[in-house]
C-alpha atoms as a PDB file:
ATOM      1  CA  UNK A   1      18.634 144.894  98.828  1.00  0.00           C
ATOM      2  CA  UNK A   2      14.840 143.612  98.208  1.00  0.00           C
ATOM      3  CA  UNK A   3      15.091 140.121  95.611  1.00  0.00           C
ATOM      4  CA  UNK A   4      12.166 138.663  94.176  1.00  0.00           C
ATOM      5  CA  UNK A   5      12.177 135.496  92.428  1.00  0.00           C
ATOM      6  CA  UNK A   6      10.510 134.564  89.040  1.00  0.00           C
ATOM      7  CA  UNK A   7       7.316 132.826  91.032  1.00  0.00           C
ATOM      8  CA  UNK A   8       7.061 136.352  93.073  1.00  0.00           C
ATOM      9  CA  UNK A   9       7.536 138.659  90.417  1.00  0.00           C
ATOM     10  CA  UNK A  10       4.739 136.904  88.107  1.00  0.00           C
ATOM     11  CA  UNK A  11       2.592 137.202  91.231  1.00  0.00           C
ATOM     12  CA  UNK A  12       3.239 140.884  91.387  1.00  0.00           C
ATOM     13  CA  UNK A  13       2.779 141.277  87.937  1.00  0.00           C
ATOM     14  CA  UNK A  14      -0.626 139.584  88.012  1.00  0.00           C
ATOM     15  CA  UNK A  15      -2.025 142.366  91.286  1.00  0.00           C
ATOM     16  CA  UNK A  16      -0.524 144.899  88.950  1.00  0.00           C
ATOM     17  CA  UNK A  17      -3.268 143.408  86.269  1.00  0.00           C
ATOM     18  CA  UNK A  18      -5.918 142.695  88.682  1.00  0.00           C
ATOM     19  CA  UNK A  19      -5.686 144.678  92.327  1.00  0.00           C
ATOM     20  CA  UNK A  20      -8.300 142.818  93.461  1.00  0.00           C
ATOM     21  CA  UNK A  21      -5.952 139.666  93.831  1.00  0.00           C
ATOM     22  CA  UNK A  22      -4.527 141.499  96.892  1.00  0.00           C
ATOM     23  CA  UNK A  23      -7.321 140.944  99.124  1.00  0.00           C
ATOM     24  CA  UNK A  24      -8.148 137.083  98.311  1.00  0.00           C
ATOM     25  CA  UNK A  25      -4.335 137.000  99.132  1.00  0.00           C
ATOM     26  CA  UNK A  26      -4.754 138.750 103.178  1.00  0.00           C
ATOM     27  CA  UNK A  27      -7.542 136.464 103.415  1.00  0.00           C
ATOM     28  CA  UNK A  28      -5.168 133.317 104.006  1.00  0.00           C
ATOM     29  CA  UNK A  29      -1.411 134.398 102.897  1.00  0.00           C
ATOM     30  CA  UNK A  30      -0.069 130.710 104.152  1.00  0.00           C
ATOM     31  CA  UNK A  31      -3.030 128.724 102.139  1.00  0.00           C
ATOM     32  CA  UNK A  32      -2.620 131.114  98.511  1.00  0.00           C
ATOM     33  CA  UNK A  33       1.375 130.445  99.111  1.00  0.00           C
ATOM     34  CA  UNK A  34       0.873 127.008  99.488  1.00  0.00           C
ATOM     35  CA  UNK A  35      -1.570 126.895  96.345  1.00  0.00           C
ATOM     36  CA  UNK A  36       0.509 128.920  93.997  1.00  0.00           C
ATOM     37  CA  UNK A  37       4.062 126.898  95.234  1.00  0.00           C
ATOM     38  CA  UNK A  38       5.221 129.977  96.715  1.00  0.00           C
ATOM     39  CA  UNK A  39       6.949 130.995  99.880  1.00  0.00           C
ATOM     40  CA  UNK A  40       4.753 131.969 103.036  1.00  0.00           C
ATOM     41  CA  UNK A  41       7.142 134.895 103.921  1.00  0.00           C
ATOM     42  CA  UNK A  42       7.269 136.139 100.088  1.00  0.00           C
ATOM     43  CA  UNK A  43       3.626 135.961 100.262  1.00  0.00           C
ATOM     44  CA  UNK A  44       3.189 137.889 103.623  1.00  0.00           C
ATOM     45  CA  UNK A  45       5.663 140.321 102.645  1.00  0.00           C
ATOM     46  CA  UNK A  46       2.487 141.032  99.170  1.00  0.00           C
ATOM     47  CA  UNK A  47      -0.046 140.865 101.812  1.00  0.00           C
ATOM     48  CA  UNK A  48       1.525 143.888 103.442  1.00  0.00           C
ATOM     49  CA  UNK A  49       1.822 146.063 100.620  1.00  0.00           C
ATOM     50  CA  UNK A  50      -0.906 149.434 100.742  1.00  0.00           C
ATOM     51  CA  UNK A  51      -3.495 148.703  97.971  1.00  0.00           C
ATOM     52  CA  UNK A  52      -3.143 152.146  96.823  1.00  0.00           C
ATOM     53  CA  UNK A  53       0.181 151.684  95.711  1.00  0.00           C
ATOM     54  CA  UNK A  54      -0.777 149.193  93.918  1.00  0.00           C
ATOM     55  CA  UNK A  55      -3.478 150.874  92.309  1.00  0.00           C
ATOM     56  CA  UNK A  56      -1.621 153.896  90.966  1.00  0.00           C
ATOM     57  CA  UNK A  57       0.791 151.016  89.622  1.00  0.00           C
ATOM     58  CA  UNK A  58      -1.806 149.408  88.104  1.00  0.00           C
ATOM     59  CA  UNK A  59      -3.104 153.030  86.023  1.00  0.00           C
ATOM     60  CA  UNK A  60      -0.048 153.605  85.067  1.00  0.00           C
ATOM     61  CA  UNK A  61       0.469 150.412  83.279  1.00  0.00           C
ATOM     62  CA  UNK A  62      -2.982 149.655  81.644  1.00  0.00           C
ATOM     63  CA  UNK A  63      -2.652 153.407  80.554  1.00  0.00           C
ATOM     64  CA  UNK A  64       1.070 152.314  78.751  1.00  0.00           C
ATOM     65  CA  UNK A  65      -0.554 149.438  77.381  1.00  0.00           C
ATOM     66  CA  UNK A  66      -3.800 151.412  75.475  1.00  0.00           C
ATOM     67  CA  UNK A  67      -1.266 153.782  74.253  1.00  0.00           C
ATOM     68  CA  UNK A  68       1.167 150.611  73.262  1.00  0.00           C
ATOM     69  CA  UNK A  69      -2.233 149.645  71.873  1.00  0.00           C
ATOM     70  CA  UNK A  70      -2.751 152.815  70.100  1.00  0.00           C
ATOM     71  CA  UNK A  71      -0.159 153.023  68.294  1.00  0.00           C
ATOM     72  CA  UNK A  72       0.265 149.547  66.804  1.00  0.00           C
ATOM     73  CA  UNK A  73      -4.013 149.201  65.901  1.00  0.00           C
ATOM     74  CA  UNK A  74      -4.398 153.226  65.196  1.00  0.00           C
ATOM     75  CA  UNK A  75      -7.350 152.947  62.786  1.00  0.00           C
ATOM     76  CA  UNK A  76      -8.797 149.901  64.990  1.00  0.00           C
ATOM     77  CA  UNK A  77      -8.604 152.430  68.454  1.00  0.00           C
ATOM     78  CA  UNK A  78      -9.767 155.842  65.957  1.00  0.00           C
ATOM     79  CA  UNK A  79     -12.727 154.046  65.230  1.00  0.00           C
ATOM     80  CA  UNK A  80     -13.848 152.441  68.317  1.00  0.00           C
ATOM     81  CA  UNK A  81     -13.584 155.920  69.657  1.00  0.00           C
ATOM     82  CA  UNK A  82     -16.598 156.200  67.410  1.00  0.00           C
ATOM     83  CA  UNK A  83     -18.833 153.612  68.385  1.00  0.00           C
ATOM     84  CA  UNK A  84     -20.319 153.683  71.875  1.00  0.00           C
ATOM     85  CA  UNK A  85     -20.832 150.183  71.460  1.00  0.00           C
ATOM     86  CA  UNK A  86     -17.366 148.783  70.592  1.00  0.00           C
ATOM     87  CA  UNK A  87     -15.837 151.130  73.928  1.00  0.00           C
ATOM     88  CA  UNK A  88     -14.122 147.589  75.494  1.00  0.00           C
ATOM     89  CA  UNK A  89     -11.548 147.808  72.537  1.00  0.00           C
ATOM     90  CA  UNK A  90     -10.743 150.929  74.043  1.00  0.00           C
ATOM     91  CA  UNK A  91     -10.150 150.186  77.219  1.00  0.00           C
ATOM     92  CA  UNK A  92      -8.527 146.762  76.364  1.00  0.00           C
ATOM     93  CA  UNK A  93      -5.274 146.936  78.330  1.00  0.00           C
ATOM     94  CA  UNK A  94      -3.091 143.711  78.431  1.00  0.00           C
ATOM     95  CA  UNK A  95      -0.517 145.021  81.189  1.00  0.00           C
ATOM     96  CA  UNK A  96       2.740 143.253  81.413  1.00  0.00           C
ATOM     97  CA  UNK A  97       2.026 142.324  77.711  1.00  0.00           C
ATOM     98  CA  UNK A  98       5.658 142.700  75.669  1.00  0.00           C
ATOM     99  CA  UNK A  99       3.749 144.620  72.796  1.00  0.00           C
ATOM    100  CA  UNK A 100       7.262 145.477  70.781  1.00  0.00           C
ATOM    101  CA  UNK A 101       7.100 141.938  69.896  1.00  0.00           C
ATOM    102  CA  UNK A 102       5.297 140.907  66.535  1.00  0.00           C
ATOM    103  CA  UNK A 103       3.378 137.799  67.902  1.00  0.00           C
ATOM    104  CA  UNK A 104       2.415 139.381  70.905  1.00  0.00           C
ATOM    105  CA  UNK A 105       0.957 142.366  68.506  1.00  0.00           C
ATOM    106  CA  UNK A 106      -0.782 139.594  66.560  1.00  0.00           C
ATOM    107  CA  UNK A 107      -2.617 138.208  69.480  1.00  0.00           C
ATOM    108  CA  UNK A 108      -4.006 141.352  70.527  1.00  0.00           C
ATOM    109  CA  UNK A 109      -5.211 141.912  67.274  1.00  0.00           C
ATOM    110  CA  UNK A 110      -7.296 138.770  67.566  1.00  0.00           C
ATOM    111  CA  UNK A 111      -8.337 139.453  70.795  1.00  0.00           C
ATOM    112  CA  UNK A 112      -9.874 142.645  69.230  1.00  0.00           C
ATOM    113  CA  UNK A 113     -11.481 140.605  67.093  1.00  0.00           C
ATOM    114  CA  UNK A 114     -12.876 138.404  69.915  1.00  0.00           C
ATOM    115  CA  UNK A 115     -13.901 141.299  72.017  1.00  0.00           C
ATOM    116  CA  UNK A 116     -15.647 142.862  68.699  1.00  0.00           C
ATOM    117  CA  UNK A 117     -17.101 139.591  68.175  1.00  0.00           C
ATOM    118  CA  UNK A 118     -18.712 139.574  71.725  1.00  0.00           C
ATOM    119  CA  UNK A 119     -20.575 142.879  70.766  1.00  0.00           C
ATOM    120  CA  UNK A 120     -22.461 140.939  68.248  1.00  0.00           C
ATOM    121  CA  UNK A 121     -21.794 144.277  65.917  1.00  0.00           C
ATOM    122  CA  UNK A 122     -24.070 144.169  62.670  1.00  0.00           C
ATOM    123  CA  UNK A 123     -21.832 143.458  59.394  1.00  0.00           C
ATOM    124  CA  UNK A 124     -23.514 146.518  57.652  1.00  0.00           C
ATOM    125  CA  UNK A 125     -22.645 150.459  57.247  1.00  0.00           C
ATOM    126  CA  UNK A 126     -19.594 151.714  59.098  1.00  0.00           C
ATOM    127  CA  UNK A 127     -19.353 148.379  61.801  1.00  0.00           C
ATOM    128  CA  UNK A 128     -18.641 146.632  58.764  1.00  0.00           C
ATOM    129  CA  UNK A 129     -15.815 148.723  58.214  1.00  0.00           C
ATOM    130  CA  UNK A 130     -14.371 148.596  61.572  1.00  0.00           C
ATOM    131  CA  UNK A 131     -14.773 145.171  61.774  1.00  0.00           C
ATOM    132  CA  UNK A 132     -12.487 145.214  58.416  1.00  0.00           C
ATOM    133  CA  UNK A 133      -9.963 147.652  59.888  1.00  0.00           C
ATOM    134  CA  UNK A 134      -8.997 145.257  63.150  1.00  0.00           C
ATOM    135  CA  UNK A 135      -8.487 142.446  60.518  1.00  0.00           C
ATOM    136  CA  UNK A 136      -6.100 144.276  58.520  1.00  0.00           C
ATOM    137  CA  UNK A 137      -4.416 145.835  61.096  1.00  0.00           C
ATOM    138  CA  UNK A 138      -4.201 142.581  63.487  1.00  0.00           C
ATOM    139  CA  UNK A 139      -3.100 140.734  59.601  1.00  0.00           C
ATOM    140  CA  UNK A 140      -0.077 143.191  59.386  1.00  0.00           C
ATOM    141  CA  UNK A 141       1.225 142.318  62.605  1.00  0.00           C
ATOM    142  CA  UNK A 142       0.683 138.258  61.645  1.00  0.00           C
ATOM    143  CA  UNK A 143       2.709 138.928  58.733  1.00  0.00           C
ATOM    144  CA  UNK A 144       5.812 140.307  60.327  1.00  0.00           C
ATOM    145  CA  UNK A 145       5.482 137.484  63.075  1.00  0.00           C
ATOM    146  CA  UNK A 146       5.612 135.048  59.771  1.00  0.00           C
ATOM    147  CA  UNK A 147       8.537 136.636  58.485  1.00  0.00           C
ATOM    148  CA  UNK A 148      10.455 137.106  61.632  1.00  0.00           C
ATOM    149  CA  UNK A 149      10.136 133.693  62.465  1.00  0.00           C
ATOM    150  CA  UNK A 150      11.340 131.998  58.741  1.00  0.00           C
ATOM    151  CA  UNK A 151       9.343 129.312  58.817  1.00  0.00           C
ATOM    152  CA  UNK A 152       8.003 127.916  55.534  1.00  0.00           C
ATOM    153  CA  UNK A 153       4.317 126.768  55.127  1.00  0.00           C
ATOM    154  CA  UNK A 154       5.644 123.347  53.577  1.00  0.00           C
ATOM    155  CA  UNK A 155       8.160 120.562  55.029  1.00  0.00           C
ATOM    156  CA  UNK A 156       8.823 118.345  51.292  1.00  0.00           C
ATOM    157  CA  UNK A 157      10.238 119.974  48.538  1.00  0.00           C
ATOM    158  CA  UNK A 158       7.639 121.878  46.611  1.00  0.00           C
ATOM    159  CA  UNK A 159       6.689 121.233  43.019  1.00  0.00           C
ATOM    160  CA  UNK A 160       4.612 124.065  42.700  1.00  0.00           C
ATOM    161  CA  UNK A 161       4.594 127.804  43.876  1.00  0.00           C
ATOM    162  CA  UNK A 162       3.723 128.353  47.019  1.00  0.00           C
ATOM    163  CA  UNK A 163       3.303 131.902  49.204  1.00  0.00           C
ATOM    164  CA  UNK A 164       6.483 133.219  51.162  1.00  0.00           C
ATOM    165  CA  UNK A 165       7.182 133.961  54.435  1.00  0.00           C
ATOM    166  CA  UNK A 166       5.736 136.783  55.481  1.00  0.00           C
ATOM    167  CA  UNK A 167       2.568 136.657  53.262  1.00  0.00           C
ATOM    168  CA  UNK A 168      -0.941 136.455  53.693  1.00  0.00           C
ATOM    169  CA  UNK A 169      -4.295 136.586  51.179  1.00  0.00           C
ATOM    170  CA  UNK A 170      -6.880 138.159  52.727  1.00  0.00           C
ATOM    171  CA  UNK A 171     -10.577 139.005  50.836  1.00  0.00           C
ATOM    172  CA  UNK A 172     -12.073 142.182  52.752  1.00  0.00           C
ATOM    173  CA  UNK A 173     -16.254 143.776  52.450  1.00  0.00           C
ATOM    174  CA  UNK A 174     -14.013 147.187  51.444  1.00  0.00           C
ATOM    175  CA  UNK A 175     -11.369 148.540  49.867  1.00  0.00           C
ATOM    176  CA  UNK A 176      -9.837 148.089  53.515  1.00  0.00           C
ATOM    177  CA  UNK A 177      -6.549 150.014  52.324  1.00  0.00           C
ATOM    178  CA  UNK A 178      -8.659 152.842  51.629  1.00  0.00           C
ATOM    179  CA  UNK A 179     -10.471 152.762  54.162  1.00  0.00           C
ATOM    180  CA  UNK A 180      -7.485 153.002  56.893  1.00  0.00           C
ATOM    181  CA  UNK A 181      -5.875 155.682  55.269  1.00  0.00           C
ATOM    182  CA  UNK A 182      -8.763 157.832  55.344  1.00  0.00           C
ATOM    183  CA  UNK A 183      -9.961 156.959  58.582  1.00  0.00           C
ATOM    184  CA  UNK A 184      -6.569 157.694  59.982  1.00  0.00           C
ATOM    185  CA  UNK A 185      -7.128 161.032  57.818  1.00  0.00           C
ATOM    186  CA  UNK A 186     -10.410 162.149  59.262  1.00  0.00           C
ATOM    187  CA  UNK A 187      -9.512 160.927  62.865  1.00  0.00           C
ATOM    188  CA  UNK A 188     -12.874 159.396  62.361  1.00  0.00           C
ATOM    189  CA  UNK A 189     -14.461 156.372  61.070  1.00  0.00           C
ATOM    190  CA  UNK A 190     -15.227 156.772  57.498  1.00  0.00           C
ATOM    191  CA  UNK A 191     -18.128 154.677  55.331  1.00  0.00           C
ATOM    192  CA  UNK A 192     -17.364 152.669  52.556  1.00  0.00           C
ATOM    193  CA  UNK A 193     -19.190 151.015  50.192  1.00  0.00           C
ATOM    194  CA  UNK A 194     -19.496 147.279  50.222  1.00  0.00           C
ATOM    195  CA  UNK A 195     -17.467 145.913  47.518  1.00  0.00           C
ATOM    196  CA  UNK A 196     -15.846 142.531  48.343  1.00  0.00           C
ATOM    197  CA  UNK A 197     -11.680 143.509  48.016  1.00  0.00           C
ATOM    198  CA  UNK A 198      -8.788 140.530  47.821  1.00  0.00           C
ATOM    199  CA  UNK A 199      -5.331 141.818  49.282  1.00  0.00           C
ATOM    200  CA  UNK A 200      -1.895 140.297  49.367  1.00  0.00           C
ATOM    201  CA  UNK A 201      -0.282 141.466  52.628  1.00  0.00           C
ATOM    202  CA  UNK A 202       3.415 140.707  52.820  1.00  0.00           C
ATOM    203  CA  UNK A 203       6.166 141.911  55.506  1.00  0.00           C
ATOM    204  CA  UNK A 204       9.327 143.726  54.245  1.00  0.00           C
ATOM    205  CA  UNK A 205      12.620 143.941  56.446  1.00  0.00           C
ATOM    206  CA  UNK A 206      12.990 146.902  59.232  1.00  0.00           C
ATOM    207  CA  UNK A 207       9.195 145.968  59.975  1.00  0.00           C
ATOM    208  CA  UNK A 208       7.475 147.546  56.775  1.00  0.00           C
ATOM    209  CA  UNK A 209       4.729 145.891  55.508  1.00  0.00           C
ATOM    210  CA  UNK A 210       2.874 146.342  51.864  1.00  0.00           C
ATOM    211  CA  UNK A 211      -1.099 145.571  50.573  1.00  0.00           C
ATOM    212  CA  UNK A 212      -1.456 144.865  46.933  1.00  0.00           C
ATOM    213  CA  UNK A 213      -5.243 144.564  45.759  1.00  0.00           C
ATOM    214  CA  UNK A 214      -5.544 142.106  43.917  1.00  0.00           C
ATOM    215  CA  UNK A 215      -8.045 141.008  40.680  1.00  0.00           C
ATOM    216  CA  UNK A 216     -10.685 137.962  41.360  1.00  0.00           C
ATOM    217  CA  UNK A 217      -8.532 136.341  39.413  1.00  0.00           C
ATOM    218  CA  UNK A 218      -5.045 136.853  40.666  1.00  0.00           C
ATOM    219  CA  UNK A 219      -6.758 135.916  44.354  1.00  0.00           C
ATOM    220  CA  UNK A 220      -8.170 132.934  42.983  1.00  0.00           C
ATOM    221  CA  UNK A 221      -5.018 131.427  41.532  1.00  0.00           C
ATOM    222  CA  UNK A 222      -2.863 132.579  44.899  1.00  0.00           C
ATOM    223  CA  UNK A 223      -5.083 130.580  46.706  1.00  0.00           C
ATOM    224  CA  UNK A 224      -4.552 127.242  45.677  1.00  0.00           C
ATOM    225  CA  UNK A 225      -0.490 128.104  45.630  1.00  0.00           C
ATOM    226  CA  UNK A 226       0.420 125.293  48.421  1.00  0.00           C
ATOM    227  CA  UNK A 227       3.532 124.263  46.880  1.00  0.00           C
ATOM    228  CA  UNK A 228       1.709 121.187  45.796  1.00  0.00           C
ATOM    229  CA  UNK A 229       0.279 121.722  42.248  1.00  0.00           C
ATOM    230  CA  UNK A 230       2.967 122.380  39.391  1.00  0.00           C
ATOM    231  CA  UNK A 231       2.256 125.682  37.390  1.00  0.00           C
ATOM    232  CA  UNK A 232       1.010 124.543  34.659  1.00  0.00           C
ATOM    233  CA  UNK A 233      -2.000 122.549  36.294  1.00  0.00           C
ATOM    234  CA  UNK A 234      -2.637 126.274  37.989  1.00  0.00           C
ATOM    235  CA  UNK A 235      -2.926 127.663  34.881  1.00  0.00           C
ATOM    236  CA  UNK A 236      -4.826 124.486  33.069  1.00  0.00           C
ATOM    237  CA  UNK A 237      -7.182 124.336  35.998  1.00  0.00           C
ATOM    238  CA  UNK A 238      -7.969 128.724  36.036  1.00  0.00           C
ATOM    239  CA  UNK A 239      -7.871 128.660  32.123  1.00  0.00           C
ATOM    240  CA  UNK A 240      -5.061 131.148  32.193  1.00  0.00           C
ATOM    241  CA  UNK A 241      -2.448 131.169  29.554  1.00  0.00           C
ATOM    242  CA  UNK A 242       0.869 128.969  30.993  1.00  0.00           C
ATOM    243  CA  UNK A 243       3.595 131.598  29.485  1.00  0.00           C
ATOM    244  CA  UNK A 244       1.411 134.744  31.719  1.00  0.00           C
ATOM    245  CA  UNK A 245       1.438 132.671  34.785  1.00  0.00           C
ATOM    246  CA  UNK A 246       5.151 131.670  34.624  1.00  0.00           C
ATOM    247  CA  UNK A 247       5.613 135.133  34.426  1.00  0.00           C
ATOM    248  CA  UNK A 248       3.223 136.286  37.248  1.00  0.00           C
ATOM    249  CA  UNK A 249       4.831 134.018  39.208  1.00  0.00           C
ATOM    250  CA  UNK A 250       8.689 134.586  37.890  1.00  0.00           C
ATOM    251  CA  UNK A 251       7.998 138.270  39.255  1.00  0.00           C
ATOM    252  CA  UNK A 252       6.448 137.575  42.467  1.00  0.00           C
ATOM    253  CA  UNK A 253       9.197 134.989  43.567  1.00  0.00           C
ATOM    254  CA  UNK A 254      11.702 138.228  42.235  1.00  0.00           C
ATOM    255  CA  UNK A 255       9.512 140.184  44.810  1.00  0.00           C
ATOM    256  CA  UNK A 256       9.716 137.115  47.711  1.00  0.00           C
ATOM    257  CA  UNK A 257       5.886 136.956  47.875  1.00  0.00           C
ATOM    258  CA  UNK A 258       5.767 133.756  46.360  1.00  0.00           C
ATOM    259  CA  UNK A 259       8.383 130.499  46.887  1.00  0.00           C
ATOM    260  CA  UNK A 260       9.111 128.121  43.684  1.00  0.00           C
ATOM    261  CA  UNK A 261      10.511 125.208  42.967  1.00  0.00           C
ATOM    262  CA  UNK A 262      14.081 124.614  42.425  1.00  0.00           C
ATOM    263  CA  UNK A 263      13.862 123.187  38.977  1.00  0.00           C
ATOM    264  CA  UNK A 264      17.442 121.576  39.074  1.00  0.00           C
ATOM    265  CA  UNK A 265      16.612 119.047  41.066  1.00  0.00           C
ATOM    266  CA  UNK A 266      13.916 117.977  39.064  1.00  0.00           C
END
């Protein structure tokens, strides 16, 4: 029976991303082995393998990873079906990319944003709104990443309230929420008006996540939540009533959006 080892099968994996690798290997199999700390006969035994073979290999696995792609950015994919100019999102296809994984979801969500970013799209009409659309959809996936991996956004004890695991404040040009649903709805990307929207995006267990929209307010008084500042310098320093935010706050810790102070130790 055939064994490859770790060094070989990352090789393989990388002709199965990029064909082309193939023939810069037949050029000098002894010289690329020796480069790449591989074995000459491993190497040889690549160099011998048919190029179409490696081809259809290839398809089949970029075409897994736009439908991997699909479903975890659907509104993202929907829309760039609808813009001529943003087609590389489309055919973005990370192969050998473990996509069932939240931080690997994540990171193609900002390298939607990168490739997006490339285009030099205008920030106006319906680009605006797809530009909105791969932020929220690449932000769910960076929530769920948070969560998964229980890490808290402070190392001393906090004295003030500061955001959960699993959370993120994010100010959009739309009603982003909105926008996705219908979008998703039409199988088309839909207009919205401009209308500057705060969110709070948090991750629930069994990989559910929820988007509250938030007031200027509330977003405003989030935002400076680093665990750092005691509640009622938050509400002092927003000119909100100290009884309402001990309360706001009371019901988002209930909810695990927000993390506060044990008290007892104080």
């Amino acid at each position: 029976m055939t064994t490859w080892g770790t060094g070989l099968q990352a090789l393989l994996a990388r002709l199965i991303a990029d064909p082309r690798l193939l023939h810069r290997i037949r050029e000098d199999p002894e010289e690329f082995a020796r480069r790449e700390g591989l074995s000459a006969d491993d190497v040889r035994r690549v160099a011998g393998m048919q190029p179409t073979g490696i081809l259809v290999t290839s398809w089949v696995s970029e075409h897994k990873a736009r439908e991997q792609i699909r479903w975890l950015y659907p509104a993202t994919i929907t829309a760039a079906g609808h813009l001529p100019e943003a087609r590389p999102l489309v055919e973005y296809a990370p192969v050998g990319a473990r996509l069932d994984r939240a931080q690997e979801a994540a990171a193609v969500g900002r390298r939607l944003e990168e490739l997006a970013a490339q285009l030099a799209l205008p920030r106006r009409g319906r680009t605006r709104v797809f530009l909105d659309l791969i932020r929220f959809e690449r932000l769910r996936h960076e929530v769920r990443a948070d969560l998964l991996s229980g890490s808290r956004r402070t190392v001393q004890p906090i004295v003030g309230p500061e955001l959960g695991p699993g959370t993120a404040l994010a100010l959009f040009d739309c009603e982003v929420v909105t926008a996705h649903r219908e979008t998703l709805s039409a199988h088309e990307l839909v207009d919205m008006e401009h209308r500057p929207t705060p969110y709070l995006l948090a991750a629930r267990p069994g990989g559910r996540t929820s988007s509250v929209r938030l007031s200027a307010a509330t977003h405003a008084l989030l935002s400076a939540c680093d665990g750092t500042v005691p509640v009622p310098v938050l509400a002092a320093r927003f000119g909100h009533d100290t009884t309402r935010v001990d309360r706001l706050f009371a019901r988002l810790c209930r909810d695990g959006l927000v993390a506060l102070p044990d008290l007892r130790r104080s």
